[in-house]
Protein backbone atom coordinates (compact mmCIF):
# COMPACT_ATOMS: atom_id res chain seq x y z
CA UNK A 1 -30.80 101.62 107.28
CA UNK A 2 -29.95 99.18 104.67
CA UNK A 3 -30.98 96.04 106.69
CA UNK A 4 -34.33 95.16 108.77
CA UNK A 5 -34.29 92.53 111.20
CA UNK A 6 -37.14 90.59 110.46
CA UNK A 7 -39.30 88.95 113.31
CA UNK A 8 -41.24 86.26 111.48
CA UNK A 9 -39.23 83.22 112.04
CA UNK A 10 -38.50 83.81 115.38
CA UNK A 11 -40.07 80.80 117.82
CA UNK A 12 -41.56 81.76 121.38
CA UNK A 13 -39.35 78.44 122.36
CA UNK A 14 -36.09 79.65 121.35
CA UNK A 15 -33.23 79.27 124.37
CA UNK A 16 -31.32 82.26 122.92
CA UNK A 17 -33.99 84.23 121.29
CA UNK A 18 -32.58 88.14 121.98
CA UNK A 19 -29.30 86.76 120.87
CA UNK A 20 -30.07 87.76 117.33
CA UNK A 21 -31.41 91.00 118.55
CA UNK A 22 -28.45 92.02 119.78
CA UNK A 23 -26.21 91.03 117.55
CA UNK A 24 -27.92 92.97 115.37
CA UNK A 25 -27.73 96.40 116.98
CA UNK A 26 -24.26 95.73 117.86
CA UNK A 27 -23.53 95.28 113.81
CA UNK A 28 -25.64 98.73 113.53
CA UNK A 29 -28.86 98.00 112.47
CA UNK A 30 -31.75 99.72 114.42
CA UNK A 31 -34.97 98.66 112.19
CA UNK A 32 -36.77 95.68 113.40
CA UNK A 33 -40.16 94.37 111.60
CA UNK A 34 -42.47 91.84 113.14
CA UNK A 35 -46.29 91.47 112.86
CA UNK A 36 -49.06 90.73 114.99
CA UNK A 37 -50.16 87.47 113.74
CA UNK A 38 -46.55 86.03 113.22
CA UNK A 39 -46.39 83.10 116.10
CA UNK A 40 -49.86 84.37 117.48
CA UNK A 41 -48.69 87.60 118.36
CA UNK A 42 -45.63 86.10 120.65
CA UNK A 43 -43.09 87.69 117.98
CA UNK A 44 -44.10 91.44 119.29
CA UNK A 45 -43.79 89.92 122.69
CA UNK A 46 -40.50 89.04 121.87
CA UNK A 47 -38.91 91.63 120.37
CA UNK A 48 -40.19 94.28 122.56
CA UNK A 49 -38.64 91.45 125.78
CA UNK A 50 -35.51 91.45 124.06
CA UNK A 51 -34.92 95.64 123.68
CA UNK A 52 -36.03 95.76 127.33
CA UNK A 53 -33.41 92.92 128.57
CA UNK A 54 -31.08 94.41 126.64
CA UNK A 55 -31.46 98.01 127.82
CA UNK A 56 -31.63 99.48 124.35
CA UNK A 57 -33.78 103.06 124.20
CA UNK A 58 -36.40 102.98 122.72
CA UNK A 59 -35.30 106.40 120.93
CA UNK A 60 -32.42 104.17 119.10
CA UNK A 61 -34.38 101.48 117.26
CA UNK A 62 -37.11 101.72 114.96
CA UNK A 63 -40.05 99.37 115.76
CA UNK A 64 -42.46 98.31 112.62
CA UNK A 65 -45.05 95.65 112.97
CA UNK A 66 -48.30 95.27 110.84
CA UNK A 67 -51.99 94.70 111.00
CA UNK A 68 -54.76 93.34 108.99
CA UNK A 69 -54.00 88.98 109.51
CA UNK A 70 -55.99 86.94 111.07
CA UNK A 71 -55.85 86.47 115.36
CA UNK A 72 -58.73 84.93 116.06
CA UNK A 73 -62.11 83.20 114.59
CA UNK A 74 -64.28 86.23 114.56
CA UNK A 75 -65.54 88.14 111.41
CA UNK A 76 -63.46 91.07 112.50
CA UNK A 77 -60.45 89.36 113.66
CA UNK A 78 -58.93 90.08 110.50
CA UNK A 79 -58.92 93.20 107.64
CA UNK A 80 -58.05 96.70 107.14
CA UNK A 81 -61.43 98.24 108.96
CA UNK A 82 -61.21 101.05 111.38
CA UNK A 83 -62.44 98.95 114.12
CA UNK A 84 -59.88 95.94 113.42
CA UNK A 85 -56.97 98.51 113.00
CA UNK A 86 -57.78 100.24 115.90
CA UNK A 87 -58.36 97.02 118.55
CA UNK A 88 -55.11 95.84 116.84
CA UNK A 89 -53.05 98.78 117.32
CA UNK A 90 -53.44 98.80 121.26
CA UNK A 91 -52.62 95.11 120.93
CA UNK A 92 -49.56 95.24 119.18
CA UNK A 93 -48.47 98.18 121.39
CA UNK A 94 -49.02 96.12 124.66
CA UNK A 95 -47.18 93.42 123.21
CA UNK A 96 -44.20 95.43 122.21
CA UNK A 97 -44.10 97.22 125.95
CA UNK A 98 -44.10 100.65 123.69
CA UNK A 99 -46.03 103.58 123.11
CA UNK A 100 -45.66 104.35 120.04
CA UNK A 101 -45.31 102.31 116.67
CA UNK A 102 -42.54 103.64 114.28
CA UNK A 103 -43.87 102.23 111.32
CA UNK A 104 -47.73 100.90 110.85
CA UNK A 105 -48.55 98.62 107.84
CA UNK A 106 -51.58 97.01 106.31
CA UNK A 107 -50.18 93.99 106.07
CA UNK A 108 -52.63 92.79 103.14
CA UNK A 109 -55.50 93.40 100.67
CA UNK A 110 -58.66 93.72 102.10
CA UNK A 111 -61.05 93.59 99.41
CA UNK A 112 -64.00 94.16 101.57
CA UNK A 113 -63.28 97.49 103.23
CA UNK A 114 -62.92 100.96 101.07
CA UNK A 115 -59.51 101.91 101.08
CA UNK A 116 -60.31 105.16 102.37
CA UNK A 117 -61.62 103.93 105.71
CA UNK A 118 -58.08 102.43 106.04
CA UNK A 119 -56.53 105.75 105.20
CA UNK A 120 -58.75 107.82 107.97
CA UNK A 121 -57.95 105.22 110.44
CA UNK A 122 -54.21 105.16 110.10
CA UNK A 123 -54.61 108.83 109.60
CA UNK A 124 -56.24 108.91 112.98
CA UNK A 125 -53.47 106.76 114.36
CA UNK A 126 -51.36 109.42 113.60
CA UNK A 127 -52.72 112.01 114.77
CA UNK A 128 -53.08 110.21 117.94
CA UNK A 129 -49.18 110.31 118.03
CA UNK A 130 -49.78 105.87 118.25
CA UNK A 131 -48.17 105.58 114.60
CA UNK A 132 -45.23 107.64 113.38
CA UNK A 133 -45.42 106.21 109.80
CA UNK A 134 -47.35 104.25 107.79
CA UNK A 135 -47.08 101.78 105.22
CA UNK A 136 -48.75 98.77 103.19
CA UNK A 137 -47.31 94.85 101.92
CA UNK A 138 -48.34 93.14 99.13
CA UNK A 139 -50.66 95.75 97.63
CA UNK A 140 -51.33 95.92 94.00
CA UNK A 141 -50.18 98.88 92.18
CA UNK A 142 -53.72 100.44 91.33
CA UNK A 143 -54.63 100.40 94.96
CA UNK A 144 -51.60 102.01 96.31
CA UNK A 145 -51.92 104.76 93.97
CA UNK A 146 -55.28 105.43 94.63
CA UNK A 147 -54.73 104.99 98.55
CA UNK A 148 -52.02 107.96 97.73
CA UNK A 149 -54.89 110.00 95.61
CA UNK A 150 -57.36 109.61 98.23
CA UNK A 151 -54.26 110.37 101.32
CA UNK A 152 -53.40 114.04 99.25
CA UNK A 153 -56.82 114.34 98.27
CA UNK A 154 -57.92 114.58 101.91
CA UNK A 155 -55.35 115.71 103.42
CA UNK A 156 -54.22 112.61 105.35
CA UNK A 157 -51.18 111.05 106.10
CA UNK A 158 -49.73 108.87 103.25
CA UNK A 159 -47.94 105.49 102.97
CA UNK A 160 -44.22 105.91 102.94
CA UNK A 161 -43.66 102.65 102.43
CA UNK A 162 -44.97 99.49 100.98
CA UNK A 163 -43.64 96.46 101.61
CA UNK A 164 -43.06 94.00 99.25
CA UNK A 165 -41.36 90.60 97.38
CA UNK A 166 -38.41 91.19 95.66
CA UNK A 167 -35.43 88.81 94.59
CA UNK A 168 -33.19 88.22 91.70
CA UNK A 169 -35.71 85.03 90.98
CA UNK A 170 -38.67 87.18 91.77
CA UNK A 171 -38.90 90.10 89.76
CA UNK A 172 -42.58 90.81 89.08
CA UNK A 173 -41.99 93.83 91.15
CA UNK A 174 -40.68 95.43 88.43
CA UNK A 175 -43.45 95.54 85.76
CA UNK A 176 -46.04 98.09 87.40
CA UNK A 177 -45.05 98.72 91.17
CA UNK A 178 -41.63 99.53 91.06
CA UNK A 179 -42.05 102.20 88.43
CA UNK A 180 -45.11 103.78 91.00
CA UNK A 181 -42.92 103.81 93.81
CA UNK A 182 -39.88 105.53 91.79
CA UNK A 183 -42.46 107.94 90.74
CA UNK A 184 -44.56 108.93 93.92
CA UNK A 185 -41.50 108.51 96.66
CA UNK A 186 -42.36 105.78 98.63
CA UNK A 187 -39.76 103.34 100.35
CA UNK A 188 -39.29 99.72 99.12
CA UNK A 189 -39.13 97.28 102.06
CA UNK A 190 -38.04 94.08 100.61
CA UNK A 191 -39.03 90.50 102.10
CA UNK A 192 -37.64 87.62 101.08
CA UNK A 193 -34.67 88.16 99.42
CA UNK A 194 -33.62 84.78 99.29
CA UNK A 195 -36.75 83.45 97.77
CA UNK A 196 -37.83 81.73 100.41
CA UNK A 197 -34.09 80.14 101.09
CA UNK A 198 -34.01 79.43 96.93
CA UNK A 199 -31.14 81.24 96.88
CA UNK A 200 -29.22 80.42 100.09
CA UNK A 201 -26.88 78.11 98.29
CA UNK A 202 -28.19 74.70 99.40
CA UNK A 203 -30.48 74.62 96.51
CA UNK A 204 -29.48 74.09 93.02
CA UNK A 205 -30.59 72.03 89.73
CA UNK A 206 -29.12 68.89 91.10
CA UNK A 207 -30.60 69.59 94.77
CA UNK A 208 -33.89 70.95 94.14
CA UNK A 209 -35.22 69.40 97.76
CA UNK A 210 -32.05 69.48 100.38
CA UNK A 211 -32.55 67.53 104.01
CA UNK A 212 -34.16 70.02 106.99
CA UNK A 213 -34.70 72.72 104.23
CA UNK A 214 -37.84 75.22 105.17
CA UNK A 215 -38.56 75.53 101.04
CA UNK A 216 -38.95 71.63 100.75
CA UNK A 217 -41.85 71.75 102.73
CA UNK A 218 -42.87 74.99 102.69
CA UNK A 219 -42.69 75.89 98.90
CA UNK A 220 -43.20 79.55 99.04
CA UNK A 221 -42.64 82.21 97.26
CA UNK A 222 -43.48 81.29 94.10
CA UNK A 223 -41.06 81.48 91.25
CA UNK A 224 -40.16 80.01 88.15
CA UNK A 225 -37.28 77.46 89.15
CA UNK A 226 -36.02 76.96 85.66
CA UNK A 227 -34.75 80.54 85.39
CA UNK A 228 -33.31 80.04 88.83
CA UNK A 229 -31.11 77.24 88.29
CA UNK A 230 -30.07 79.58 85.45
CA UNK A 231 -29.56 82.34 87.64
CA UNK A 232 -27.70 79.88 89.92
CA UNK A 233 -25.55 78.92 87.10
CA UNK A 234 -24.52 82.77 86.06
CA UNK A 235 -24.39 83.53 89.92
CA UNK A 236 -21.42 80.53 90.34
CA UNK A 237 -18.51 82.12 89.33
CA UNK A 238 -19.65 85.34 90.02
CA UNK A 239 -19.96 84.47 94.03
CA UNK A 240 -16.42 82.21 93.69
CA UNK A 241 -14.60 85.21 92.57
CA UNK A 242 -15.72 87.56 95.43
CA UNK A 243 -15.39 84.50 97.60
CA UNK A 244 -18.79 85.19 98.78
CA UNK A 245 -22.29 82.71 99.58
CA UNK A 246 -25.24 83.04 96.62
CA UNK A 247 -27.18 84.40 99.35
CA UNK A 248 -25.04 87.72 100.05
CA UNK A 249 -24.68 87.97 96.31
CA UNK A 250 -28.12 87.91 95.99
CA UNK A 251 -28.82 90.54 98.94
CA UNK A 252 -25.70 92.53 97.25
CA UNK A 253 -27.83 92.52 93.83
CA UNK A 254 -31.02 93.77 95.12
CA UNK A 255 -28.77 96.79 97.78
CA UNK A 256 -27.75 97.84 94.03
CA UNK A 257 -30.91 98.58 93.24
CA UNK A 258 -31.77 102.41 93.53
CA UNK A 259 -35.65 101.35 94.86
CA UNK A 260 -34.76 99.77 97.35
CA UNK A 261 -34.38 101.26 100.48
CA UNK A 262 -33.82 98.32 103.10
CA UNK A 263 -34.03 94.62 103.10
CA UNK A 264 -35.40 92.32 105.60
CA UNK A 265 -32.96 89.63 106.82
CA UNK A 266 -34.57 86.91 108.97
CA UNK A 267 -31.92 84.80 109.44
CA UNK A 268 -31.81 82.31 112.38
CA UNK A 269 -28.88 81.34 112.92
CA UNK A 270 -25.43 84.15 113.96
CA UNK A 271 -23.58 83.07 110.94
CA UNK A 272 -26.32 83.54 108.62
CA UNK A 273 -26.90 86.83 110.12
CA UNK A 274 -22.93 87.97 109.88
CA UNK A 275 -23.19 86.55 106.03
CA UNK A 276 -26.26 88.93 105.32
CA UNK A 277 -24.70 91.24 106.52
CA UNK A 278 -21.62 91.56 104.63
CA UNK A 279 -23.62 91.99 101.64
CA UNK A 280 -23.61 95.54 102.52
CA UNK A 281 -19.35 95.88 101.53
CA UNK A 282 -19.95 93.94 98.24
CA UNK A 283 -19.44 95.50 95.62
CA UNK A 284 -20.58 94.41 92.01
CA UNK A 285 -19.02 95.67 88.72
CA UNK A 286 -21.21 96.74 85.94
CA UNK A 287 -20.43 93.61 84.11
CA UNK A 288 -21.43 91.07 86.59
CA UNK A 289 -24.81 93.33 87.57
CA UNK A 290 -25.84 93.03 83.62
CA UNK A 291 -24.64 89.03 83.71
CA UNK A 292 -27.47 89.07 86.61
CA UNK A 293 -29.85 91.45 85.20
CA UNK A 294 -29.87 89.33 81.74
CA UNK A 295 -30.00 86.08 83.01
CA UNK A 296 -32.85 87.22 85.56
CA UNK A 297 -34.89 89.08 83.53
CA UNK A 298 -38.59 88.97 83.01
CA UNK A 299 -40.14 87.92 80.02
CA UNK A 300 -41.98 90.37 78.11
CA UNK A 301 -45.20 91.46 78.62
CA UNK A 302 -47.75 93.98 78.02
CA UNK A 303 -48.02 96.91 77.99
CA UNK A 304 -44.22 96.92 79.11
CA UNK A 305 -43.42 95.52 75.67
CA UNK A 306 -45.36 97.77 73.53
CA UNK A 307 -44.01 100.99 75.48
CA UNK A 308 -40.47 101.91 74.50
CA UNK A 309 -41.97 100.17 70.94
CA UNK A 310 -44.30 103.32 70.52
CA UNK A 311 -42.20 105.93 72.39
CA UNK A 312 -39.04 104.90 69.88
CA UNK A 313 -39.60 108.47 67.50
CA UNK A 314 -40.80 110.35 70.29
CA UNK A 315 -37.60 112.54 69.86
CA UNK A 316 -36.83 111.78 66.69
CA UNK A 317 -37.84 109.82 63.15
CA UNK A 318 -36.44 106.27 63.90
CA UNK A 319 -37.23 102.88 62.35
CA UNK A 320 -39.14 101.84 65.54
CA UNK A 321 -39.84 97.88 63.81
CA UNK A 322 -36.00 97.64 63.86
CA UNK A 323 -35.73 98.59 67.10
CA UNK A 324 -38.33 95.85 68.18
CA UNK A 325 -36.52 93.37 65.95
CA UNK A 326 -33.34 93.98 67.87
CA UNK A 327 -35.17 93.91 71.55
CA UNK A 328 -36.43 90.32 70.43
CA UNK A 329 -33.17 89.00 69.79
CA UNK A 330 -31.45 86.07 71.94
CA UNK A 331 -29.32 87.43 74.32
């Protein structure tokens, strides 16, 4: 399942709404991700409509929504608590006409409740046979690690995934939480792999706010847009000489990557949807992956930079200020 179908564009108004839906299961992809705040909870509603109308069993897909936004004014309409998670689970499974939930995420940090009253009540979820999986978004590093400490610890179910930001423009992934997930096994769920529509191809140094463009009102997520027009620039003749959009290129760079295990496409539109798609049966050479890699690169910063610095003569005696003088050179 390299592809999600992402529910959090999709508007309770829209004529031809399971239209997307199916078109996706008919181009093989089974893994749809939606939310219980996105549209007020009418996304679930949706989705769960559009398996129904279109007589898909509910063995064949996979069904992951998330909890922890806001849907409503009370104190306790929002966070990670047990009482929140469990009041939300029973909503979200209403909504989705279901009776089980594939995958269950936090879908935040809540810096109010202990992480380990998160972990017994997804635990308890489990157990319950509600939640087949579990999983996180936008956590830090240190608190997914210690949510795994605390989930082997006690002897409770454990994230399997997080999900997170991740784009060619975006890589602050990289510097602490990419390294814990390679190391403790836990599935990358990307969202957002086109910045925000940064990378879709309407945008570029000399169009930096196009007409009816979500990002020119909507400027989210944040990136540094010098270094994307430069990644533009390197991606150019790169994408002209597969004949290919910026946008599958960019989906095509981040399927390269070995964390990743699927990426969320929201597009609304069919053809946007068939170009995501084909990202899947491009294939980069090593050449124009390290064009991408250098031009996207993050800038250095520690302790990343002081690492391979110290660990230089771990093996053997090497001139470890040469090696730094070299990394610091203008590529």
């Amino acid at each position: 399942m390299r592809f999600l179908f992402g529910h959090s564009s999709i508007a309770s108004g829209h004529p031809r709404r399971a239209e997307p839906a199916g078109t996706s299961v008919d181009d093989g992809i089974n893994f749809f991700d939606t939310a219980d705040n996105y549209t007020e909870g009418e996304s679930e509603k949706i989705l769960g409509q559009s398996l129904k109308n279109l007589n898909i069993a509910r063995k064949d897909v996979v069904i992951a929504t998330k909890v922890y936004s806001r849907v409503g004014p009370g104190r306790n309409d929002i966070g990670a608590s047990r009482g929140h998670i469990m009041d939300g689970v029973e909503a979200s499974l209403r909504r989705l006409q279901t009776d089980h939930i594939d995958l269950y995420q936090i879908h935040g940090n809540d810096s109010v409740t202990p992480v380990e009253e998160t972990v017994r009540a997804l635990d308890t979820l489990v157990q319950q046979g509600k939640v087949r999986y579990i999983g996180c978004s936008n956590w830090q590093a240190w608190k997914l690690a210690k949510a795994l400490g605390i989930c082997e610890f006690r002897n409770l179910a454990r994230f399997d995934t997080l999900q997170a930001y991740y784009s060619i423009a975006g890589r602050d992934l990289e510097r602490e939480i990419v390294p814990l997930l390679q190391s403790e096994k836990v599935g990358l769920l990307v969202w957002s792999p086109l910045a925000g529509g940064l990378l879709s191809g309407k945008y570029s140094r000399m169009n930096q706010k196009p007409a009816d463009s979500r990002r020119t009102n909507y400027d989210f997520p944040i990136v540094d847009k010098e270094r994307t027009w430069k990644i533009l620039d390197v991606m150019a003749p790169i994408a002209k000489a597969h004949g290919c959009s910026p946008a599958r290129l960019s989906i095509a760079w981040l399927l390269a990557k070995p964390v990743v295990t699927s990426v969320i496409i929201g597009a609304k539109r069919l053809d946007q949807l068939q170009d995501n798609l084909a990202a899947v049966e491009l294939t980069l050479t090593q050449d124009e992956l390290r064009q991408l890699d250098e031009v996207s690169a993050l800038p250095p910063e520690y302790p990343g930079w002081v690492l391979p610095f110290q660990g230089a003569d771990r093996l053997e005696p090497v001139d470890r200020w040469e090696r730094l003088r070299e990394a610091k050179k203008p590529r």
